[in-house]
C-alpha atoms as a PDB file:
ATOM      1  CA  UNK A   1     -22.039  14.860  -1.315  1.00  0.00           C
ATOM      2  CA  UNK A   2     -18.582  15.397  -2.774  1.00  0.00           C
ATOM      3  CA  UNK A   3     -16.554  13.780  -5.287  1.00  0.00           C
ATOM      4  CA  UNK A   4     -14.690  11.394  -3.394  1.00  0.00           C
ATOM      5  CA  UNK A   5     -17.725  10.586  -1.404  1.00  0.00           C
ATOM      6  CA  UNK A   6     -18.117   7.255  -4.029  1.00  0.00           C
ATOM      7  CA  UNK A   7     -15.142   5.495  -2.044  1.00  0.00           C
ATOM      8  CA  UNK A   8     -17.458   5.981   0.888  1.00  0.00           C
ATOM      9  CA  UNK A   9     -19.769   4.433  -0.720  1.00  0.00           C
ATOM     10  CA  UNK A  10     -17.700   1.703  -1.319  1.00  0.00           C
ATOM     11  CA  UNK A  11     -16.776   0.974   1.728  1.00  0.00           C
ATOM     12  CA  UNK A  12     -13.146   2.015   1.418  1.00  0.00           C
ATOM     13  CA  UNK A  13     -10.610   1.932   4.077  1.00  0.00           C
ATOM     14  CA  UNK A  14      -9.847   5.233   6.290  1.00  0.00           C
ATOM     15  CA  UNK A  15      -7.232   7.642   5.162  1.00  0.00           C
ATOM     16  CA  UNK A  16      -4.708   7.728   7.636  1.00  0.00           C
ATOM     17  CA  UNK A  17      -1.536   9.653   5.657  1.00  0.00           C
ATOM     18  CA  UNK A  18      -0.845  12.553   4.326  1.00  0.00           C
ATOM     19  CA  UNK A  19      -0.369  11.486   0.380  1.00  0.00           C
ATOM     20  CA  UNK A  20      -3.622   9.127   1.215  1.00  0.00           C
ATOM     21  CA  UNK A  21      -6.090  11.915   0.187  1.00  0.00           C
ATOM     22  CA  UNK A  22      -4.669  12.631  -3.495  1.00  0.00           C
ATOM     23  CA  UNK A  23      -4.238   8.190  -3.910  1.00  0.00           C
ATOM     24  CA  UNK A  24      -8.345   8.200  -2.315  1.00  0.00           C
ATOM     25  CA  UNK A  25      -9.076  11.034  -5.282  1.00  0.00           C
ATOM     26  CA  UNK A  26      -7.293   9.122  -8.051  1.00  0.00           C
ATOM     27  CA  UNK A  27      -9.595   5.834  -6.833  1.00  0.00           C
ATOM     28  CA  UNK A  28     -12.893   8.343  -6.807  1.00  0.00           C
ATOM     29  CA  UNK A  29     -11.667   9.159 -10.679  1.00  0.00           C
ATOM     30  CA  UNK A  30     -11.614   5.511 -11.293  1.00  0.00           C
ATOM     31  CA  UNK A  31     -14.571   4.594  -9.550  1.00  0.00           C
ATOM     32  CA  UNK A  32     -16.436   7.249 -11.322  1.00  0.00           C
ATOM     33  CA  UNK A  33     -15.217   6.118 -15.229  1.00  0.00           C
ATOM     34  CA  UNK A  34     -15.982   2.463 -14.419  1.00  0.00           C
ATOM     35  CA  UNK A  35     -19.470   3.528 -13.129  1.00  0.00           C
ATOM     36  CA  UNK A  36     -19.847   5.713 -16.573  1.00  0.00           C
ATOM     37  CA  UNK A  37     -18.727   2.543 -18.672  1.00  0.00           C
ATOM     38  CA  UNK A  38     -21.059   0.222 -16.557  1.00  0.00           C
ATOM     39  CA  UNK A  39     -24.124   2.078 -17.157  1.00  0.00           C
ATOM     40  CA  UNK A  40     -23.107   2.991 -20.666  1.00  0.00           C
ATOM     41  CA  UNK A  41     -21.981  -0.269 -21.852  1.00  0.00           C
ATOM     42  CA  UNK A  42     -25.307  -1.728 -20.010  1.00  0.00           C
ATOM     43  CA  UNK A  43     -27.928   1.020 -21.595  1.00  0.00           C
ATOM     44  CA  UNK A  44     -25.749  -0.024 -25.071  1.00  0.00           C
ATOM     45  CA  UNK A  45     -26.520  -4.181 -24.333  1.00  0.00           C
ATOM     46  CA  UNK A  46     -30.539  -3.300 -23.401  1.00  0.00           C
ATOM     47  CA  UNK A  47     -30.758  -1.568 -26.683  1.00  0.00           C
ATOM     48  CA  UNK A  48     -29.129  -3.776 -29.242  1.00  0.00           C
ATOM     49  CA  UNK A  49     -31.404  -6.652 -27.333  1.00  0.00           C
ATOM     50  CA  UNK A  50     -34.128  -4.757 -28.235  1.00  0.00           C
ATOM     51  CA  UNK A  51     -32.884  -3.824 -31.748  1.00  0.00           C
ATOM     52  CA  UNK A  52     -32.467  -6.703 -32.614  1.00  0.00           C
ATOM     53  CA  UNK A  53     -34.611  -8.660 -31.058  1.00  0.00           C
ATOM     54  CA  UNK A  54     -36.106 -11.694 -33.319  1.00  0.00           C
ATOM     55  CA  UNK A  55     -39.404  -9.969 -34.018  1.00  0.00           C
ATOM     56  CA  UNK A  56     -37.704  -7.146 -35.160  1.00  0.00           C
ATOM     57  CA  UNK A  57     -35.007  -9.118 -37.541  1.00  0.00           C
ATOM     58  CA  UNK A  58     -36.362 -12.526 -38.339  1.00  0.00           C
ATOM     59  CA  UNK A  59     -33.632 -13.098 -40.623  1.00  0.00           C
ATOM     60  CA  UNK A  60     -29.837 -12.719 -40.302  1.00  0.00           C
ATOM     61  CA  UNK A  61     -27.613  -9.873 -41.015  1.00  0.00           C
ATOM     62  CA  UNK A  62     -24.558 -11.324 -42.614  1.00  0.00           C
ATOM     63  CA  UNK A  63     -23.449  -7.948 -43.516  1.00  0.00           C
ATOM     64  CA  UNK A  64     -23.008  -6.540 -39.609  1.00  0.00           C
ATOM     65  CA  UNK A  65     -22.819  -3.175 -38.629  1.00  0.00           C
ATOM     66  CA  UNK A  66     -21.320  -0.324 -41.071  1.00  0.00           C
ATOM     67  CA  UNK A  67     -21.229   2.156 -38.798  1.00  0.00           C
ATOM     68  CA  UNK A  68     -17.719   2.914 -37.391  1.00  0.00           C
ATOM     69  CA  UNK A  69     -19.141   4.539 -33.758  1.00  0.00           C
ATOM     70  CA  UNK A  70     -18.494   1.297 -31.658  1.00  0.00           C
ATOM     71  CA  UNK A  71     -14.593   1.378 -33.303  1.00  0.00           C
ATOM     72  CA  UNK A  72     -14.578   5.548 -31.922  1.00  0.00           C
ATOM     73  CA  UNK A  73     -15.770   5.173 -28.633  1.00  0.00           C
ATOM     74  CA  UNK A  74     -13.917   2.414 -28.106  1.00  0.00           C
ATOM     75  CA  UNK A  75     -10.345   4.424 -28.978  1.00  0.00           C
ATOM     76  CA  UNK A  76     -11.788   6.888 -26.783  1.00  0.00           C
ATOM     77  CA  UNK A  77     -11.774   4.476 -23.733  1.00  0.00           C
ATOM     78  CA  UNK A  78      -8.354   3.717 -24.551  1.00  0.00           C
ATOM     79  CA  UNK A  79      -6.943   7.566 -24.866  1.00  0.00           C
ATOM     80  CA  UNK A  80      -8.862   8.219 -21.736  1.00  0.00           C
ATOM     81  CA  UNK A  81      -7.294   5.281 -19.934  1.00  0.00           C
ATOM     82  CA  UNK A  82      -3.809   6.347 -21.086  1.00  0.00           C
ATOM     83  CA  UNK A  83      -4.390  10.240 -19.707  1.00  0.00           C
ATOM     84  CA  UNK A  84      -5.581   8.407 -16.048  1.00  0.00           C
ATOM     85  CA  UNK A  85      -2.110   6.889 -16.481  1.00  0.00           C
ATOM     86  CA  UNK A  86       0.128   8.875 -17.938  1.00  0.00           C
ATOM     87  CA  UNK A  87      -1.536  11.849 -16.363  1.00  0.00           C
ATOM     88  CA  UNK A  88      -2.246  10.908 -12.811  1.00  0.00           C
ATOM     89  CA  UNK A  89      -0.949   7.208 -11.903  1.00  0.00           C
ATOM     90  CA  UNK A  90       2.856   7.120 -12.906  1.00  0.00           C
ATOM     91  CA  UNK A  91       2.824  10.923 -11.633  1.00  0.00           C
ATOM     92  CA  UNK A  92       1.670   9.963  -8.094  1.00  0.00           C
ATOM     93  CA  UNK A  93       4.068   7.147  -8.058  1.00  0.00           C
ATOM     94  CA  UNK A  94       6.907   8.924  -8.664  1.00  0.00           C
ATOM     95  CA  UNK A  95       6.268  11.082  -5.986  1.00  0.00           C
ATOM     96  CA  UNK A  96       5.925   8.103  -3.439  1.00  0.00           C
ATOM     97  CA  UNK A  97       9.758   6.733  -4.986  1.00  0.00           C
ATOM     98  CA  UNK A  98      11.320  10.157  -5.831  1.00  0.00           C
ATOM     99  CA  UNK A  99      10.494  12.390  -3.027  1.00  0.00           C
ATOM    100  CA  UNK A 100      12.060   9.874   0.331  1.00  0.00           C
ATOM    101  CA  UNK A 101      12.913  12.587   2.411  1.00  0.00           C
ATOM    102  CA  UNK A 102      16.145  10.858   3.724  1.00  0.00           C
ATOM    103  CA  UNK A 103      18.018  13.861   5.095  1.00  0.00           C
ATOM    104  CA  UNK A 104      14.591  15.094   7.503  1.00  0.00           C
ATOM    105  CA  UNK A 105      16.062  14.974  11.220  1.00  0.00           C
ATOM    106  CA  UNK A 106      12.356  14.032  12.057  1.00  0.00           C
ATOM    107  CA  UNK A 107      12.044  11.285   9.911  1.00  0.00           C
ATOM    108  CA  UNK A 108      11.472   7.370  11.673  1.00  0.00           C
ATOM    109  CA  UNK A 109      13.493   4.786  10.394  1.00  0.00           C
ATOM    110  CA  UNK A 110      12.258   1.430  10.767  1.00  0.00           C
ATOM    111  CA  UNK A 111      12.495  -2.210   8.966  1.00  0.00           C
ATOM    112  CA  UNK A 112      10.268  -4.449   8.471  1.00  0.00           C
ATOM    113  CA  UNK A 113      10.966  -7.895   8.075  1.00  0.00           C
ATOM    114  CA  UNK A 114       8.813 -10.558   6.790  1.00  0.00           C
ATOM    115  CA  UNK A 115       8.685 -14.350   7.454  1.00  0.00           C
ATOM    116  CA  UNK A 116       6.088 -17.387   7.860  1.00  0.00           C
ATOM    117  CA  UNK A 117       4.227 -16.302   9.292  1.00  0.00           C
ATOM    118  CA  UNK A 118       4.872 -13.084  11.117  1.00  0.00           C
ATOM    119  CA  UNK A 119       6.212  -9.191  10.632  1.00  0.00           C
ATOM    120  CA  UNK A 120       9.128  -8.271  13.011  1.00  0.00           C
ATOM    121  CA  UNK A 121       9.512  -4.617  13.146  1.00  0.00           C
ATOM    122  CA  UNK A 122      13.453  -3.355  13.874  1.00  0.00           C
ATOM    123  CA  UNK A 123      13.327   0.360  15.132  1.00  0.00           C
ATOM    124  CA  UNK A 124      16.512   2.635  15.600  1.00  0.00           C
ATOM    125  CA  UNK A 125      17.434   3.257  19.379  1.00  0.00           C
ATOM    126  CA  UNK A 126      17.592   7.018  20.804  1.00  0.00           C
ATOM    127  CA  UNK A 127      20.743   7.025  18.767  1.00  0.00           C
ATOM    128  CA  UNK A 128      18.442   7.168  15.200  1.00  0.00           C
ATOM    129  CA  UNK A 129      20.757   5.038  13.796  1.00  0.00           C
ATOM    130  CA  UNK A 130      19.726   1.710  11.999  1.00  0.00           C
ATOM    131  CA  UNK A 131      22.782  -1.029  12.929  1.00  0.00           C
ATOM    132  CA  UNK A 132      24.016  -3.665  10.266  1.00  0.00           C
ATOM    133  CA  UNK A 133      22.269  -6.577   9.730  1.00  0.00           C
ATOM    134  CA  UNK A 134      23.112  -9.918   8.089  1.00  0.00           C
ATOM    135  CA  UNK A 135      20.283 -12.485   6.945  1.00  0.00           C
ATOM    136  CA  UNK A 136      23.070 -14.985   8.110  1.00  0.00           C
ATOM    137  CA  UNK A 137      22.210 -14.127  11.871  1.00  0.00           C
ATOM    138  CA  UNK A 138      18.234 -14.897  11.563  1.00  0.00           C
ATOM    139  CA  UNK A 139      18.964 -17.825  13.932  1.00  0.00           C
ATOM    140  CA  UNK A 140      20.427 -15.662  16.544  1.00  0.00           C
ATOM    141  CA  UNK A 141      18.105 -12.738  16.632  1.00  0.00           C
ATOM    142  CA  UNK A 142      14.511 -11.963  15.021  1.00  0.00           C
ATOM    143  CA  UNK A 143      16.489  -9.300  12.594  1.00  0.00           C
ATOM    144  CA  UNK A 144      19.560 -10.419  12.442  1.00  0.00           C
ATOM    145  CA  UNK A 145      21.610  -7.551  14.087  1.00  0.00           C
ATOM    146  CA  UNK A 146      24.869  -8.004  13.979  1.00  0.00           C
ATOM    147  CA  UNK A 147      26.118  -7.513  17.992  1.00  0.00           C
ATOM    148  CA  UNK A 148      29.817  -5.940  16.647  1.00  0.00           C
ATOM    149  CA  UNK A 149      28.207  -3.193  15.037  1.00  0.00           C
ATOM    150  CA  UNK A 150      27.877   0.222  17.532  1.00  0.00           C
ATOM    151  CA  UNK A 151      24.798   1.359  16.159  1.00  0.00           C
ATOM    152  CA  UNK A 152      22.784  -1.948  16.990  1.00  0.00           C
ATOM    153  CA  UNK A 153      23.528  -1.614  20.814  1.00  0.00           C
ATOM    154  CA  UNK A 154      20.007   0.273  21.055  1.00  0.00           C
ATOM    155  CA  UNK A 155      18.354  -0.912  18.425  1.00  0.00           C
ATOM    156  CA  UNK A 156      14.668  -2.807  19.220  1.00  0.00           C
ATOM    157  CA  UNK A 157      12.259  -5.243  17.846  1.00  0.00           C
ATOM    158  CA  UNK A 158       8.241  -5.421  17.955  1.00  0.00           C
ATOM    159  CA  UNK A 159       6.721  -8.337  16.958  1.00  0.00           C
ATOM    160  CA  UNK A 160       3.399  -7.569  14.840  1.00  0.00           C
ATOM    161  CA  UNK A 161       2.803  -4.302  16.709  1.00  0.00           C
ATOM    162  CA  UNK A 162       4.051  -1.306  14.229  1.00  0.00           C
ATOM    163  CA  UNK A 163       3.672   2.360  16.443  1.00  0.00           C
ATOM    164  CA  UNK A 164       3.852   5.547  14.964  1.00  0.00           C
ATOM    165  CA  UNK A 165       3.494   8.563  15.566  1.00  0.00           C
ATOM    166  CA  UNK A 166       1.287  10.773  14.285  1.00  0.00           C
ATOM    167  CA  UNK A 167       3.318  13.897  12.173  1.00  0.00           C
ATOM    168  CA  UNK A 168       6.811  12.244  11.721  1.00  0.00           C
ATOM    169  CA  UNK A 169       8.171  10.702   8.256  1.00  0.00           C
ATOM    170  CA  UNK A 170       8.366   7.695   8.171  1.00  0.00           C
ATOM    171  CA  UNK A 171      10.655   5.486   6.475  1.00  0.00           C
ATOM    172  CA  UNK A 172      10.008   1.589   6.163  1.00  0.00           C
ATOM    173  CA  UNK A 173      13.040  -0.832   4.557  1.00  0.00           C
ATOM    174  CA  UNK A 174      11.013  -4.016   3.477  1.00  0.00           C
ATOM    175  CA  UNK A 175      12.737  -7.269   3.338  1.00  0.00           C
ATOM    176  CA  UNK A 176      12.041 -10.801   3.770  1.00  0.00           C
ATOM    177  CA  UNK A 177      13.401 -13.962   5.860  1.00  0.00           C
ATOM    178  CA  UNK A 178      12.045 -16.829   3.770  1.00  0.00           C
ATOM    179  CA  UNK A 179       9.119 -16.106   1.211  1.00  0.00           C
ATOM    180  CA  UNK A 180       7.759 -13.479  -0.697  1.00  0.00           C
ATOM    181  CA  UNK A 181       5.314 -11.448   1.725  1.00  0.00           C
ATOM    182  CA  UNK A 182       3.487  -8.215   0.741  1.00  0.00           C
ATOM    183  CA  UNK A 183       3.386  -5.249   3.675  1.00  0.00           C
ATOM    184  CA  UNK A 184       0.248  -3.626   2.971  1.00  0.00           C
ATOM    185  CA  UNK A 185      -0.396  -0.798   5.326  1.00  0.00           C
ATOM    186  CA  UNK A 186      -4.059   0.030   3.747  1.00  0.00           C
ATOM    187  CA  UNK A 187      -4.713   2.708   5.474  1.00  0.00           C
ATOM    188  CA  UNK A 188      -1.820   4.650   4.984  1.00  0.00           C
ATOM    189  CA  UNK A 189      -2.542   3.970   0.965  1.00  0.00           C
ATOM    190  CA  UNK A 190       0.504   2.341   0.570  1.00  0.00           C
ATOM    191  CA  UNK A 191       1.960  -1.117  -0.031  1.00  0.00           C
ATOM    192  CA  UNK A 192       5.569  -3.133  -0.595  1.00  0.00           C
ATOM    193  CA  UNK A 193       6.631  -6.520  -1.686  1.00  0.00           C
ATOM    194  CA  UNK A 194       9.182  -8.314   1.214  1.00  0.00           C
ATOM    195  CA  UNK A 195      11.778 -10.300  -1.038  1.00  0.00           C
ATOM    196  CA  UNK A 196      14.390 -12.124   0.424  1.00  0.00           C
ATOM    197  CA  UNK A 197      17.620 -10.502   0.278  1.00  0.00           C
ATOM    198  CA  UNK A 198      16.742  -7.289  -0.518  1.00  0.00           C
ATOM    199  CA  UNK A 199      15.562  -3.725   1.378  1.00  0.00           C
ATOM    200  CA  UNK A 200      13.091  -2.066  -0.385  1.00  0.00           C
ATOM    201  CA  UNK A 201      12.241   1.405   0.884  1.00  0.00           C
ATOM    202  CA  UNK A 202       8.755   2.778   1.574  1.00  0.00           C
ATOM    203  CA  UNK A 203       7.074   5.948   3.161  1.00  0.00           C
ATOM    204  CA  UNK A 204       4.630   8.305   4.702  1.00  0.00           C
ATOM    205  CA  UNK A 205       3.417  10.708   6.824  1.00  0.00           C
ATOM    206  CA  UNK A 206       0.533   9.216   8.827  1.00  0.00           C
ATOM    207  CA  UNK A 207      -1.775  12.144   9.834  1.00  0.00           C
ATOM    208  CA  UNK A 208      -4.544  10.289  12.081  1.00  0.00           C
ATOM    209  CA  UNK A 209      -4.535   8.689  15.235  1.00  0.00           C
ATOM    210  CA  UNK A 210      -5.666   4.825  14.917  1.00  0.00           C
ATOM    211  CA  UNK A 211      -5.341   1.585  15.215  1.00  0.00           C
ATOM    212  CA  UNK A 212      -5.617  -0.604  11.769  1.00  0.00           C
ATOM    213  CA  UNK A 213      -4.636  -4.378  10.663  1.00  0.00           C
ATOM    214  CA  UNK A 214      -1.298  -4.727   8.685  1.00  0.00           C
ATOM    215  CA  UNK A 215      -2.190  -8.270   6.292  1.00  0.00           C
ATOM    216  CA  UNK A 216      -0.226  -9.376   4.012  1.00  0.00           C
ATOM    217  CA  UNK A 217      -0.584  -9.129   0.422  1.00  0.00           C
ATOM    218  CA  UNK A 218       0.991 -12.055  -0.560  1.00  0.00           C
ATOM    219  CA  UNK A 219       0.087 -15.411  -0.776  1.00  0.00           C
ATOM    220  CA  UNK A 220       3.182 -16.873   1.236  1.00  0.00           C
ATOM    221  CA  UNK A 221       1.917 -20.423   2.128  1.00  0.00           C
ATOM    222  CA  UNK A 222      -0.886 -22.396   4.409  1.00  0.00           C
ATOM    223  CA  UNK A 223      -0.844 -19.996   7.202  1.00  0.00           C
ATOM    224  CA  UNK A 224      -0.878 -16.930   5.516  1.00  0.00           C
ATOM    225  CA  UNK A 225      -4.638 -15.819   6.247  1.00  0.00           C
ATOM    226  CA  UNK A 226      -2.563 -15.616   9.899  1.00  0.00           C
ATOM    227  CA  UNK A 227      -0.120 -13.346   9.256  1.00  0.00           C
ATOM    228  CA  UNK A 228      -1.424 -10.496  10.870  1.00  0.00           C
ATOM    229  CA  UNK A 229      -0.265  -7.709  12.832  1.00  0.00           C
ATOM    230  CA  UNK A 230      -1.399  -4.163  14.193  1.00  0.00           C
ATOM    231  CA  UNK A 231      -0.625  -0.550  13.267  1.00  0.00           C
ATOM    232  CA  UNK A 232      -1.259   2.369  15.691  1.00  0.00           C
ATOM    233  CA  UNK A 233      -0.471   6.242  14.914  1.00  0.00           C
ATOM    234  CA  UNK A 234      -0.687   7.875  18.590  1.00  0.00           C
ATOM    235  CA  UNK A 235      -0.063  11.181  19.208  1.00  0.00           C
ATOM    236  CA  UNK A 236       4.082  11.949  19.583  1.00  0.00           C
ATOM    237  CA  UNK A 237       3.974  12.247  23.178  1.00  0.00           C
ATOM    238  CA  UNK A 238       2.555   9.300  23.939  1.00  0.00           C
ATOM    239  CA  UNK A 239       4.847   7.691  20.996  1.00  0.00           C
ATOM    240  CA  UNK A 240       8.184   9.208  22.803  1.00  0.00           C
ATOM    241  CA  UNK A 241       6.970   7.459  26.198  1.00  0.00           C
ATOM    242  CA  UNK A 242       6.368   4.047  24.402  1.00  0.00           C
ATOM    243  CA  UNK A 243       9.708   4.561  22.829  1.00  0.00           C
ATOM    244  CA  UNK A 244      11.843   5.286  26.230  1.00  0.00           C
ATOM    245  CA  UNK A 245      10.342   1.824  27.572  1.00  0.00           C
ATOM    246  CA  UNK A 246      11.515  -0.381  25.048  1.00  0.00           C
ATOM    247  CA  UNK A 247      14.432  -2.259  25.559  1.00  0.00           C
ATOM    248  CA  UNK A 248      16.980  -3.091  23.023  1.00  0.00           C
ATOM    249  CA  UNK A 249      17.209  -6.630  21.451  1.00  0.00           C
ATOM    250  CA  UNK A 250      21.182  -7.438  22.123  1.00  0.00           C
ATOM    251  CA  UNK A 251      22.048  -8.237  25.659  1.00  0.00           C
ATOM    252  CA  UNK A 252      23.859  -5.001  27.177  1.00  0.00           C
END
């Protein structure tokens, strides 16, 4: 049994990225304080129920406790709380927003665009350039690629099936047709608001072969409990072959 074995315990997801096993050990540190503060705060209740039980203190106390120990350990909860943050929350997040590594020739550039109730998934062609789009086109294509633009000639769409592949950076703009959705790729320990009108970046390095429901974390209206799709990390042979067979999404 090791440290982190308490998520297992839990029933957590599978790690599936390469930042996922320092986010799983910052849940195991949480997991492990809560179950301290559970069984401490619980041993505490059984004992001032026996205290002070009626037997014990027939008559009232109007003077209450004089001790300051509650008042300590209490502040100590709080300084410990503030180290968890301070110390290992805001640090890991700034890693996930700091550290995009935008210039990696390897890296997979792909958006992800949200609507009622359904993820469309716009990859780069061979070319590994994204082309222009313009929320004005939704009608005329699931992304709204606009047909002038060079780089779009290639460019392809999924519809709920995000493929990976296993190794390679990848970089995920988040955005939104209609609503407010929420991509949460839970295995990959990571997770981005879709707003309308706006490209929000995300990214990883997914490290395991799989397949794994995307949800959404968002209420976004009466179907929402539908809006599912499907992520699969393959290995990047067979992700190269799956890429040459896609076709691109503007006429040719």
């Amino acid at each position: 049994m090791n440290f982190d074995s308490i998520n297992d315990a839990l029933w957590m997801t599978d790690i599936a990225s390469e930042h996922g096993a320092v986010a799983n050990h910052m849940l195991a540190v949480l997991h492990w304080f809560m179950g301290a503060l559970t069984v401490g705060w619980g041993l505490f209740l059984i004992y001032i129920i026996w205290r002070f039980r009626s037997k014990k203190s027939p008559k009232a106390n109007y003077h209450g406790v004089t001790s300051h120990f509650s008042t300590h350990l209490e502040i100590g909860v709080v300084i410990i709380e503030v180290v968890l943050l301070l110390g290992f929350a805001f640090p890991l997040w700034a890693m996930r927003v700091d550290d995009i590594p935008k210039d990696d020739p390897e890296v997979l550039r792909i958006q992800a665009v949200g609507q009622t109730f359904l993820w469309n998934f716009h990859y780069t062609g061979p070319d590994k350039m994204m082309g222009l789009t313009d929320p004005r086109l939704y009608n005329t294509n699931a992304v709204g690629l606009v047909a002038d633009d060079p780089n779009a000639k290639d460019d392809f769409v999924t519809l709920g099936d995000l493929v990976l592949p296993k190794g390679r950076p990848v970089i995920i703009q988040v955005t939104s047709k209609d609503v407010i959705h929420g991509l949460a790729l839970v295995p990959m320990f990571i997770q981005q608001d879709a707003i309308p009108g706006r490209e929000i970046p995300m990214w990883f390095v997914p490290n395991k072969v799989g397949e794994w429901d995307i949800v959404c974390a968002q209420l976004c209206g009466a179907g929402h409990a539908k809006m599912k799709a499907t992520i699969r990390v393959v290995e990047p042979e067979e992700f190269d072959q799956w890429f040459a067979g896609q076709r691109p999404l503007l006429p040719q």
